[in-house]
Protein backbone atom coordinates (compact mmCIF):
# COMPACT_ATOMS: atom_id res chain seq x y z
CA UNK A 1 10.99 20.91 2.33
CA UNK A 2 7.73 20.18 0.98
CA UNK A 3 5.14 23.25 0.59
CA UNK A 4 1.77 23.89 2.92
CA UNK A 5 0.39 24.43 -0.55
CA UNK A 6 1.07 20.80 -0.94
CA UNK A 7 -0.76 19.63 1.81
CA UNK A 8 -4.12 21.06 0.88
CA UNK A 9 -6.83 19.05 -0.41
CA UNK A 10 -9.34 20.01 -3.25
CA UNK A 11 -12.93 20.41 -2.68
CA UNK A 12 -15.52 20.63 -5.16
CA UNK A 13 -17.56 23.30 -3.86
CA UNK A 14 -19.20 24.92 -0.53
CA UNK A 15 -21.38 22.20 1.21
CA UNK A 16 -25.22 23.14 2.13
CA UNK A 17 -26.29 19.73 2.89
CA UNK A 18 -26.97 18.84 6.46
CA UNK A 19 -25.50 15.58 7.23
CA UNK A 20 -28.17 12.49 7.92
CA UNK A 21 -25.46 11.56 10.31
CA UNK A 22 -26.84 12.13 14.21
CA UNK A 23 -23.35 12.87 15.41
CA UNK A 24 -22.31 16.11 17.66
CA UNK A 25 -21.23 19.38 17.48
CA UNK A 26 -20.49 20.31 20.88
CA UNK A 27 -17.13 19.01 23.09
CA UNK A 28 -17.63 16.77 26.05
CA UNK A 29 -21.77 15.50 25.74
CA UNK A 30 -20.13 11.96 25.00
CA UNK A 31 -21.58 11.68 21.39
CA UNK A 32 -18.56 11.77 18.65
CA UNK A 33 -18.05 14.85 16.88
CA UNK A 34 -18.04 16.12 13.66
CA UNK A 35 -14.39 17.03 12.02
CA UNK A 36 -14.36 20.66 11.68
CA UNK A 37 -12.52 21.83 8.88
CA UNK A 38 -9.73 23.33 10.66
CA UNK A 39 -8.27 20.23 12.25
CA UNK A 40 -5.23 18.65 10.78
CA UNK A 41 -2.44 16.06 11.87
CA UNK A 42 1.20 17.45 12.09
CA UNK A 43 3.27 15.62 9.87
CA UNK A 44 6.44 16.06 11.82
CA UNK A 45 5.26 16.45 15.79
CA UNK A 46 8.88 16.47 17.09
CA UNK A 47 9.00 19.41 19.30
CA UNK A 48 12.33 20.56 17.40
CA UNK A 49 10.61 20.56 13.94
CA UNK A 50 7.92 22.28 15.36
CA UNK A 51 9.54 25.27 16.95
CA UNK A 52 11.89 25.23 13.64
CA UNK A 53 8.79 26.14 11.48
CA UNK A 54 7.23 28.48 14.23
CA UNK A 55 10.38 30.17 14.39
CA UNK A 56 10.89 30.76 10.47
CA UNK A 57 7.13 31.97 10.86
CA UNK A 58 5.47 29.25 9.03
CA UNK A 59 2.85 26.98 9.82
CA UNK A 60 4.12 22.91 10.65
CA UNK A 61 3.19 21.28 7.71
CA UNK A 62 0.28 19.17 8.89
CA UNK A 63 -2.75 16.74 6.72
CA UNK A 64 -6.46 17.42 7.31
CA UNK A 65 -7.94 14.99 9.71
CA UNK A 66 -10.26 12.70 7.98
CA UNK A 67 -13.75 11.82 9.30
CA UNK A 68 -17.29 12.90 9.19
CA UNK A 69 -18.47 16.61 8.52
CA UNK A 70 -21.75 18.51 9.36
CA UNK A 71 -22.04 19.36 6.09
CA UNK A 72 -22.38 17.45 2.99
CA UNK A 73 -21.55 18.56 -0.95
CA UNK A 74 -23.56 15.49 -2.44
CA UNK A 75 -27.42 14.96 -1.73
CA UNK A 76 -27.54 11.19 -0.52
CA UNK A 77 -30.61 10.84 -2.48
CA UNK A 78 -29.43 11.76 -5.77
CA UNK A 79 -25.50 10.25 -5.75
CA UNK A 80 -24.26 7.63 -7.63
CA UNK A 81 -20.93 6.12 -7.07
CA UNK A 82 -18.67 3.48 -9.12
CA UNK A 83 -15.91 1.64 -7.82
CA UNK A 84 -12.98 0.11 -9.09
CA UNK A 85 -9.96 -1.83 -7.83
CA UNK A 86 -6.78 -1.68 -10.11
CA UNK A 87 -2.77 -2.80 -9.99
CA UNK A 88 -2.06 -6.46 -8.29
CA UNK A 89 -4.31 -8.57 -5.92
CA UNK A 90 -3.43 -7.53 -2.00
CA UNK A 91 -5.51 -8.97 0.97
CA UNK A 92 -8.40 -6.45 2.09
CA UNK A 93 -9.56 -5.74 -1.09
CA UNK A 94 -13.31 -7.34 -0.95
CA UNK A 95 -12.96 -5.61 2.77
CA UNK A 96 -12.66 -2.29 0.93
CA UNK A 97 -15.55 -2.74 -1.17
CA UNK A 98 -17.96 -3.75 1.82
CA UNK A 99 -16.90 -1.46 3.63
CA UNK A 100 -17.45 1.58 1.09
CA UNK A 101 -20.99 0.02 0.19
CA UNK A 102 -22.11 -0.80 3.68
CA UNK A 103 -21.19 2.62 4.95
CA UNK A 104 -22.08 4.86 2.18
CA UNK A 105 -25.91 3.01 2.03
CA UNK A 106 -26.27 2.25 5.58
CA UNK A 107 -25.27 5.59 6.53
CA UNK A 108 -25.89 8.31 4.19
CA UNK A 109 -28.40 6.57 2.01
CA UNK A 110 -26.84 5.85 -1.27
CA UNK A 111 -28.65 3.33 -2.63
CA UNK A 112 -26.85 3.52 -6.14
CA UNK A 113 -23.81 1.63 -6.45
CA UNK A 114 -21.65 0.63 -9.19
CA UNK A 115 -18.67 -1.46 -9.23
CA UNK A 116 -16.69 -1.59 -12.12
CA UNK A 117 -15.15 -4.66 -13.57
CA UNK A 118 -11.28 -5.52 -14.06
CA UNK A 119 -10.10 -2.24 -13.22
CA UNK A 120 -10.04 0.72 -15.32
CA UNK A 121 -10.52 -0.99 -18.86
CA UNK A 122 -14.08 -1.62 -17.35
CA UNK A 123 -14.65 2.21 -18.20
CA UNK A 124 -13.77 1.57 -21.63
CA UNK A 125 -17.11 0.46 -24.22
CA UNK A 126 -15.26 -1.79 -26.46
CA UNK A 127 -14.06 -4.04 -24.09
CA UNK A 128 -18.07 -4.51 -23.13
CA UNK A 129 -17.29 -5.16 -19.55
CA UNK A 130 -20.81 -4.73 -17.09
CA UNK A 131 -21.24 -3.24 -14.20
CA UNK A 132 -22.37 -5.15 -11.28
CA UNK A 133 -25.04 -3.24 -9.32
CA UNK A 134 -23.71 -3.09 -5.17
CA UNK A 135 -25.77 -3.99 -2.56
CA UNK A 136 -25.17 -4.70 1.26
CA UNK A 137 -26.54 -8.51 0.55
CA UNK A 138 -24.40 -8.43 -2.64
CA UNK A 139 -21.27 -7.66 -0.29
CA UNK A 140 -22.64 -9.47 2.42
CA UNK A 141 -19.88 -12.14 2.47
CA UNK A 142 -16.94 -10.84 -0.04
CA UNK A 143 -14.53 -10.33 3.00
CA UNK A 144 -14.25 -13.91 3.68
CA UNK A 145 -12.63 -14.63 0.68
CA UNK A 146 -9.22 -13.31 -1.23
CA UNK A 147 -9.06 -11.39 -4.31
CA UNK A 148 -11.71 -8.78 -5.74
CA UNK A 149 -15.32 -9.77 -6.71
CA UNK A 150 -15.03 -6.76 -9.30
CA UNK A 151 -11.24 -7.95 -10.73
CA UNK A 152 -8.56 -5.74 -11.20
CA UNK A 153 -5.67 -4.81 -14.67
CA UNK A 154 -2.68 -3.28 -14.68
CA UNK A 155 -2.12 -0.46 -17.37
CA UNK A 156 -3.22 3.22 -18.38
CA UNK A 157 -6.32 3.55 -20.08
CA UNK A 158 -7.57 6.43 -22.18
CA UNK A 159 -8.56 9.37 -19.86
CA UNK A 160 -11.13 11.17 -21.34
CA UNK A 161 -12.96 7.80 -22.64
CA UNK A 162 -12.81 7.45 -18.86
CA UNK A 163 -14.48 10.26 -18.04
CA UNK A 164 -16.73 10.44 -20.90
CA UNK A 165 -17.72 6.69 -19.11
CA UNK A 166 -18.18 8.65 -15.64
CA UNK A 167 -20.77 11.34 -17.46
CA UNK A 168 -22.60 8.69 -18.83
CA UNK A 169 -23.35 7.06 -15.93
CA UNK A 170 -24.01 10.27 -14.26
CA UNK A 171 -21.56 9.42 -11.43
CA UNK A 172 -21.21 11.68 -8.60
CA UNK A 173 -18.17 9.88 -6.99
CA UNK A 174 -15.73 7.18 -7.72
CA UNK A 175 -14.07 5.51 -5.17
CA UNK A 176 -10.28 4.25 -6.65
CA UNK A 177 -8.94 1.20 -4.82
CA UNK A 178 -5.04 0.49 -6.22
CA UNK A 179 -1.73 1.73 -5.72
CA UNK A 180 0.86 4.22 -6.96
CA UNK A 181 -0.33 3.43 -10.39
CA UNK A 182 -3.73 3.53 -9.65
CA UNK A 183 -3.85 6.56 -8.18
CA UNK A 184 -1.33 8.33 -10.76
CA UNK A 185 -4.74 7.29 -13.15
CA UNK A 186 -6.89 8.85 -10.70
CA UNK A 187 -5.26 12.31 -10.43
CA UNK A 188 -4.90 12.08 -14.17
CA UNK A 189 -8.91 11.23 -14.05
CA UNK A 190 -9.41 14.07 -11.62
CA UNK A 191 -7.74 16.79 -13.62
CA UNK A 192 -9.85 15.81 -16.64
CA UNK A 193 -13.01 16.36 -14.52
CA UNK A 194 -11.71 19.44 -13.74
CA UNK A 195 -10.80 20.34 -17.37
CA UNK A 196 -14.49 19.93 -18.29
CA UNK A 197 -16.18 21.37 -15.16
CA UNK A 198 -17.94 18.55 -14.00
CA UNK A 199 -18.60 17.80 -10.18
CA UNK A 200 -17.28 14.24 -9.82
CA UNK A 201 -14.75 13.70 -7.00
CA UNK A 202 -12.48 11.45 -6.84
CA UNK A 203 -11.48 9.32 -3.74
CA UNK A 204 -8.50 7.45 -3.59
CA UNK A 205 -8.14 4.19 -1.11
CA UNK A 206 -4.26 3.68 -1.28
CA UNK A 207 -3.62 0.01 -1.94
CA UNK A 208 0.12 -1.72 -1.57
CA UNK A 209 1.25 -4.95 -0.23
CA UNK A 210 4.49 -3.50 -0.36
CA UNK A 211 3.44 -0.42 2.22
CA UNK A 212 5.66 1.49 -0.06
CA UNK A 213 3.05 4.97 -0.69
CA UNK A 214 4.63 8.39 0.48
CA UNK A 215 3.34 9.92 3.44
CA UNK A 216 1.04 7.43 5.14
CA UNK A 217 2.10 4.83 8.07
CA UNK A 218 0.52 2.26 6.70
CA UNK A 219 -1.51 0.59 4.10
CA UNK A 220 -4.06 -2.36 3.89
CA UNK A 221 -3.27 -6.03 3.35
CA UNK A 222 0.66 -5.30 4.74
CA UNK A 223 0.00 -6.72 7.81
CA UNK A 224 -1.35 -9.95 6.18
CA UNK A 225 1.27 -10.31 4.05
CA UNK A 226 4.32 -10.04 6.57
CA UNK A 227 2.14 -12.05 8.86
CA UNK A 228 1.64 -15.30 6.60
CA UNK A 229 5.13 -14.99 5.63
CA UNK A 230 6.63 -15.09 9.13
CA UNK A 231 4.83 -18.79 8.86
CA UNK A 232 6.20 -19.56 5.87
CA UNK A 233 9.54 -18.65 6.95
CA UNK A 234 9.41 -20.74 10.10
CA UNK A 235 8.82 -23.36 8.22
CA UNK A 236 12.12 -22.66 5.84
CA UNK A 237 14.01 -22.49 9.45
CA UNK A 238 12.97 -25.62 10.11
CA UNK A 239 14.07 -27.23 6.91
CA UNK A 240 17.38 -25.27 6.88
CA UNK A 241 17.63 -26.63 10.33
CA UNK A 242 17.27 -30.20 9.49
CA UNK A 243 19.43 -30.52 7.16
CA UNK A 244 23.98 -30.39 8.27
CA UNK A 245 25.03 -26.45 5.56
CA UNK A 246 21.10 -25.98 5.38
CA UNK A 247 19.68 -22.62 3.76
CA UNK A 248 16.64 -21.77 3.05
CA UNK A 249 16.05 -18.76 1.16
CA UNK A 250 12.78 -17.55 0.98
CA UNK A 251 11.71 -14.33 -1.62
CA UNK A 252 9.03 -12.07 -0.41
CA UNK A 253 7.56 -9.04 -2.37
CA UNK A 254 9.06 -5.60 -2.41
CA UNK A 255 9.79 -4.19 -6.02
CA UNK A 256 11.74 -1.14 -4.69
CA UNK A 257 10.91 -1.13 -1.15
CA UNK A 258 11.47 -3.71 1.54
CA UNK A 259 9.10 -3.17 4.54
CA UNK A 260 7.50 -6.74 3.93
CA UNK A 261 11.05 -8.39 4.49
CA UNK A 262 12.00 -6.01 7.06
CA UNK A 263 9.20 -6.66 9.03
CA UNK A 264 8.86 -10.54 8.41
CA UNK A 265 12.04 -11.09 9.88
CA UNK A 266 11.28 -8.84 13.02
CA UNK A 267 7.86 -11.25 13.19
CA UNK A 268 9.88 -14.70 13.06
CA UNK A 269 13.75 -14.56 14.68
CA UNK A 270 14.62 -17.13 12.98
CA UNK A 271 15.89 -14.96 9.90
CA UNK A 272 19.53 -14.87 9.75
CA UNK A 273 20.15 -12.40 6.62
CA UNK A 274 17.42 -9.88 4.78
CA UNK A 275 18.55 -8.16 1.62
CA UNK A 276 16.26 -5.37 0.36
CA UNK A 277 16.37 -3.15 -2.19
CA UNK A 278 17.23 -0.30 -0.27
CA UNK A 279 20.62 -1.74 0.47
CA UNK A 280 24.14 -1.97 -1.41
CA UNK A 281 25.73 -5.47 -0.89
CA UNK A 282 28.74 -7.20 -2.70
CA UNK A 283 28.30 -11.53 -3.20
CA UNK A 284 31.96 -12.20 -3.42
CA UNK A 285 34.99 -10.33 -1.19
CA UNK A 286 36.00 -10.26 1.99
CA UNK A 287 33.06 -8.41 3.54
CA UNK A 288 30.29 -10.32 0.68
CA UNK A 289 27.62 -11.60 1.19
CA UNK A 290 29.07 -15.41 0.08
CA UNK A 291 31.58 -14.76 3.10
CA UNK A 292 29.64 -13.47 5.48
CA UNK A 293 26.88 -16.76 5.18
CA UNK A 294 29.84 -19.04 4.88
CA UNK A 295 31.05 -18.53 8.27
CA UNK A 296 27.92 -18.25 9.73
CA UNK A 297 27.25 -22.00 8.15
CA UNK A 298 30.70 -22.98 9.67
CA UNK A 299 29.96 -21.66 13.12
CA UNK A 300 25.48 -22.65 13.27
CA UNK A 301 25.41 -25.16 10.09
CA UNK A 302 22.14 -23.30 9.28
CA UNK A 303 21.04 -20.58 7.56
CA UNK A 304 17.43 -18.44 6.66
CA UNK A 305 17.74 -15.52 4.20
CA UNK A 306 14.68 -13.16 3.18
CA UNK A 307 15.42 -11.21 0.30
CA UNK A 308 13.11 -8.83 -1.53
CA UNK A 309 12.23 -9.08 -5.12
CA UNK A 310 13.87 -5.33 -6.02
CA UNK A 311 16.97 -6.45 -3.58
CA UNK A 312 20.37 -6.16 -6.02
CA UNK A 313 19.25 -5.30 -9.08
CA UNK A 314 22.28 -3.65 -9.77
CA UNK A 315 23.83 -7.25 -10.03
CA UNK A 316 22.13 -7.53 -13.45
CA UNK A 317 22.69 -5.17 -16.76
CA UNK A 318 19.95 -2.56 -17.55
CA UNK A 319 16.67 -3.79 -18.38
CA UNK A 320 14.35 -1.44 -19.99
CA UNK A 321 11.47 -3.82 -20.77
CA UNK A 322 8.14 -2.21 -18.75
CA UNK A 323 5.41 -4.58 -17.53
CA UNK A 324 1.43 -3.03 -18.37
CA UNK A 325 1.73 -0.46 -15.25
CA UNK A 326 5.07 0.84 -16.59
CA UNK A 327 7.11 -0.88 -13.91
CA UNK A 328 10.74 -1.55 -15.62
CA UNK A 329 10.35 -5.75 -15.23
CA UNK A 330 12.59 -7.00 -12.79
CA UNK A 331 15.75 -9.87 -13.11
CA UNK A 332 14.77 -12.74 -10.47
CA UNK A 333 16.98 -11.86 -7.43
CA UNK A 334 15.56 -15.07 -5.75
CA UNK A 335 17.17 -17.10 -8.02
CA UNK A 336 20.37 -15.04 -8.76
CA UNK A 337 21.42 -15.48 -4.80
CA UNK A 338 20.53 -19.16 -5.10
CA UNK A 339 22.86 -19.89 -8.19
CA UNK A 340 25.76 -17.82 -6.75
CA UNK A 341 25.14 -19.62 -3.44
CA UNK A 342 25.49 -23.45 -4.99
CA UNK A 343 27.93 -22.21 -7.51
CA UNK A 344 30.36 -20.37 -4.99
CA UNK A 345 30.11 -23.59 -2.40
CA UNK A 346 30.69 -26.32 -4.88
CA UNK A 347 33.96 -24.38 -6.02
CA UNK A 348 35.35 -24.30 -2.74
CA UNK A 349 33.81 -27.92 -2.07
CA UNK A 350 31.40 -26.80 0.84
CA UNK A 351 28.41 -29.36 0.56
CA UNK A 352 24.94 -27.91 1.09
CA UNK A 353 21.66 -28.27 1.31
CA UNK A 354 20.19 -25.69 -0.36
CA UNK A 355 15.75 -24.92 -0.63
CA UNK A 356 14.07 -21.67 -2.41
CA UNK A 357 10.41 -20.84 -1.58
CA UNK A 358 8.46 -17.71 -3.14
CA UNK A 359 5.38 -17.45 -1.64
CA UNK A 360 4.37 -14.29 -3.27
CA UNK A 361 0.80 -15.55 -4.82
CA UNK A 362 -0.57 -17.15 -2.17
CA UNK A 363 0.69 -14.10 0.31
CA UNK A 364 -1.23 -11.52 -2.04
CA UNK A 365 -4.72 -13.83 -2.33
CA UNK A 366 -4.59 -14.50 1.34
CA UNK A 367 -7.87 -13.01 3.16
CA UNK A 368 -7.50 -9.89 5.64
CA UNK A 369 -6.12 -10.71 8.92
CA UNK A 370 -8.42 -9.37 11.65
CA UNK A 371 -6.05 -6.03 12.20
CA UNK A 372 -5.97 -5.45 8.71
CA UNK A 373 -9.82 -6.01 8.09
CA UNK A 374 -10.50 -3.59 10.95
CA UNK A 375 -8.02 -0.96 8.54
CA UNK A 376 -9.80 -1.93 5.62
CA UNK A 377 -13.06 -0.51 6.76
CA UNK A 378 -11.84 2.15 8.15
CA UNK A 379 -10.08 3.17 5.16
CA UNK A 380 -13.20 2.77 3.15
CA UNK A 381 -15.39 4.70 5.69
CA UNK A 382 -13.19 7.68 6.09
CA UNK A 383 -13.29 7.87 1.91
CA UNK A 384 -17.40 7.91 2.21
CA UNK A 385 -16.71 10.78 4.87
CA UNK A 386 -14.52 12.97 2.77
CA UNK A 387 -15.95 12.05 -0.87
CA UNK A 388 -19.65 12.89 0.30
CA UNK A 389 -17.82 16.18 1.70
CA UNK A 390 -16.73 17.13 -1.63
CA UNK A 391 -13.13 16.10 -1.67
CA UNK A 392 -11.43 15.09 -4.56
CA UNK A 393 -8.19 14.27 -6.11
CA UNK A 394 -7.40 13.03 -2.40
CA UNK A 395 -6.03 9.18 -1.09
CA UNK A 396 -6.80 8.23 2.64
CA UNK A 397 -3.85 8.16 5.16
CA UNK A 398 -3.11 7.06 8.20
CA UNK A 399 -0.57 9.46 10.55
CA UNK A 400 0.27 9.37 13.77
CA UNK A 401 -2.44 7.18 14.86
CA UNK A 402 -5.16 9.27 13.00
CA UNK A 403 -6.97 8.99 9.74
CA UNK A 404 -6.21 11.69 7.27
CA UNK A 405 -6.44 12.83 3.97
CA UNK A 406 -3.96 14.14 1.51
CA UNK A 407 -3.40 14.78 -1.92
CA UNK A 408 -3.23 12.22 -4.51
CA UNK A 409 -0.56 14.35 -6.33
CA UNK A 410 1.91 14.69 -2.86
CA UNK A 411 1.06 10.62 -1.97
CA UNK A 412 2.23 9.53 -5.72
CA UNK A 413 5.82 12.11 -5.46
CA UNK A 414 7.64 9.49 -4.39
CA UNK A 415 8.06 5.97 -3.05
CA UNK A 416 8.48 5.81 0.22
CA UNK A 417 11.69 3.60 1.76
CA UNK A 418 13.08 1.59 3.84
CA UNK A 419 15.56 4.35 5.90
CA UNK A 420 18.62 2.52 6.36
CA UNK A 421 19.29 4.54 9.52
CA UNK A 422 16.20 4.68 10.82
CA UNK A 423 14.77 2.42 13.74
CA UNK A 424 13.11 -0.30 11.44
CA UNK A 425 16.25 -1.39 9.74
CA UNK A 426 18.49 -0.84 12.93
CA UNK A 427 15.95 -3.34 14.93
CA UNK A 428 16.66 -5.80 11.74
CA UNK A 429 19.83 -5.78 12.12
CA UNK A 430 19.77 -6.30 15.99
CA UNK A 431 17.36 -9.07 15.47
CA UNK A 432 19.34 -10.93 12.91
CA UNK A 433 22.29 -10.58 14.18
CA UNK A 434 24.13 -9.75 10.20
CA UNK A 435 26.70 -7.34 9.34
CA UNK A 436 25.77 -3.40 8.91
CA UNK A 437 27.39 -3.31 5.91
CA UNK A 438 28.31 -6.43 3.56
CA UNK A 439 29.92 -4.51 1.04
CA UNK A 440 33.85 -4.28 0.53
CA UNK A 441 35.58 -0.92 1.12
């Protein structure tokens, strides 16, 4: 059971400001109010958790509800904010950055703006990297297009030439656009402001194609990517389809976590299999995988499978070899499947056609889908909201339907999963029709 303590989000000080926002304090006037400080999101609002906690007389655990405040810690005036997106291209990205510029200079009047080139080397002198000074008519168009007009880099940089970077710029706040990496550099950037007293907060905007960060619904550029695969996968069920034995196999992103595959298939019925990393599976037996699609292909003559990029990495010996964000470097599950597949039917003499797609790139420089742009700024506002507030060391969430804000420390604990006996991966299996388990007893 995770801590209250946990929950809590640091601030950098008592706010005095009045907010140049022309919102509302008072409850039914129709104008939208300011967040009081007080409200928070349960993070379990089943009536039996609920009454479990009020029973053991605790509090639920619950996040602070994200949005604007009456108050402000920064003068608009006088702030100065950088921005930097880290870790692996993901749709929404150049949405993010309008969004944070747009709303923090439209609405609060900071007119000093400072994105920071390929990711968090761009801190670092020797590389010589500029700045590029933000605008609205510099952002004016950057959500049309894929990628991030300020580039991105995987791997740690030194922390304190970071933050020596920060003080020399005289940067109030610095908005952090990446994933679990990223934002294990941020906390580690935030607790080194800390060490040396300075007021800079830190505001995370939790980036992962693979939707895979603890304790928040959902995260930008997932719905793109599960959306433009679902296409590409029709179009593998089509050539399975044509073809008398036909599989397609198509692999889709998901290191250790396989909500893009998961959801995919739930998009397009046409999948047949999905193996994800959360799973156990055997390839040979009398409950394998090989079996399994072999009888399917004698009883439809087709076959899709989605598999996930982490899926059955326990098929391959230990790999210790890291990538620049410390990720242990993956064996090519995509592949794997597709040799055992041809070798296991050739054996037996079982012609067929086999085709392997791995759309990955083009999924991750795709631009935001309409939902997903919508996210994107809202993401970026809520930051403005809570960074101009004084919180720091903090990602934005999203929780039962509401924006919210929560530690950057609690988001990076853990990766979140796929829950093998949860509703997501029971609807999979309904939808696809494959065995609960393919592994032999």
């Amino acid at each position: 059971m995770i801590d209250n303590e946990e929950f809590k989000i640091k601030t950098l000080g008592k706010c005095t400001i009045k907010s140049p926002l022309k919102l509302s304090a008072v409850k039914g006037d129709g104008i939208f109010d300011f967040i009081r400080d007080n409200e928070r999101i349960l993070f379990d609002n089943s009536l039996e958790a609920v009454k479990g906690q009020l029973e053991k007389g605790k509090e639920p655990q619950s996040f602070e509800l994200a949005g604007p405040k009456e108050f402000l810690y920064f003068e608009p005036a006088k702030t100065r904010v950088a921005i930097v997106t880290c870790g692996g291209l993901c749709p929404g990205l150049n949405n993010v950055i309008r969004g944070i510029v747009n709303h923090i200079w439209e609405r609060y009047g900071v007119h000093r703006i400072y994105g920071i080139q390929y990711g968090y080397s761009g801190f670092i002198p020797e590389y010589n990297f500029p700045y590029i000074e933000l605008n609205p008519d510099v952002v004016d168009d950057i959500h049309k297009a894929g990628g991030s007009i300020l580039g991105s880099s995987r791997g740690d940089q030194p922390v304190e030439t970071i933050v020596d970077t920060l003080e020399r710029l005289n940067i109030n706040i610095l908005f952090t656009i990446g994933g679990d990496g990223t934002q294990r550099g941020a906390h580690i950037i935030a607790r080194e402001i800390e060490k040396r007293n300075l007021k800079i907060s830190v505001a995370g905007i939790p980036k992962t194609i693979d939707n895979d960060i603890n304790y928040i619904e959902r995260s930008f550029g997932f719905e793109t990517a599960f959306s433009m695969a679902m296409s590409v996968i029709q179009n593998a069920h089509y050539e399975a389809k044509g073809a008398y034995n036909g599989i397609a196999i198509v692999k889709l992103m998901g290191r250790d976590s396989g909500f893009i595959a998961a959801n995919a298939a739930l998009a397009c019925p046409d999948v047949n299999y999905v193996l994800i990393p959360e799973m156990n599976f055997d390839l040979d037996g009398e409950e394998g995988f090989l079996t399994v699609l072999k009888k399917r292909l004698e009883r439809k003559q087709h076959a899709v499978i989605v598999v996930a990029e982490g899926a059955g990495q326990f098929f391959f010996e230990n790999n210790e070899e890291k990538d620049a964000s410390g990720n242990v470097k993956y064996e090519d599950i995509g592949l794997y499947i597709r040799d055992k597949i041809k070798e296991e039917f050739e054996s037996i003499n079982f012609p067929v056609t086999l085709k392997y797609i791995d759309p990955s790139y083009m999924l991750r420089n795709a631009p935001a889908n309409a939902n997903d742009s919508k996210f994107c700024f809202q993401l970026a506002q809520n930051a403005v909201h809570a960074a101009m507030s004084g919180r720091t060391d903090f990602v934005v969430g999203h929780w039962q339907t509401a924006f919210t804000l929560l530690p950057i420390a609690l988001a990076t604990k853990e990766r979140k999963k796929v829950n093998l006996e949860g509703y997501l991966w029971w609807s999979v299996l309904e939808a696809t029709g494959q065995p609960v388990s393919m592994k032999n007893d």
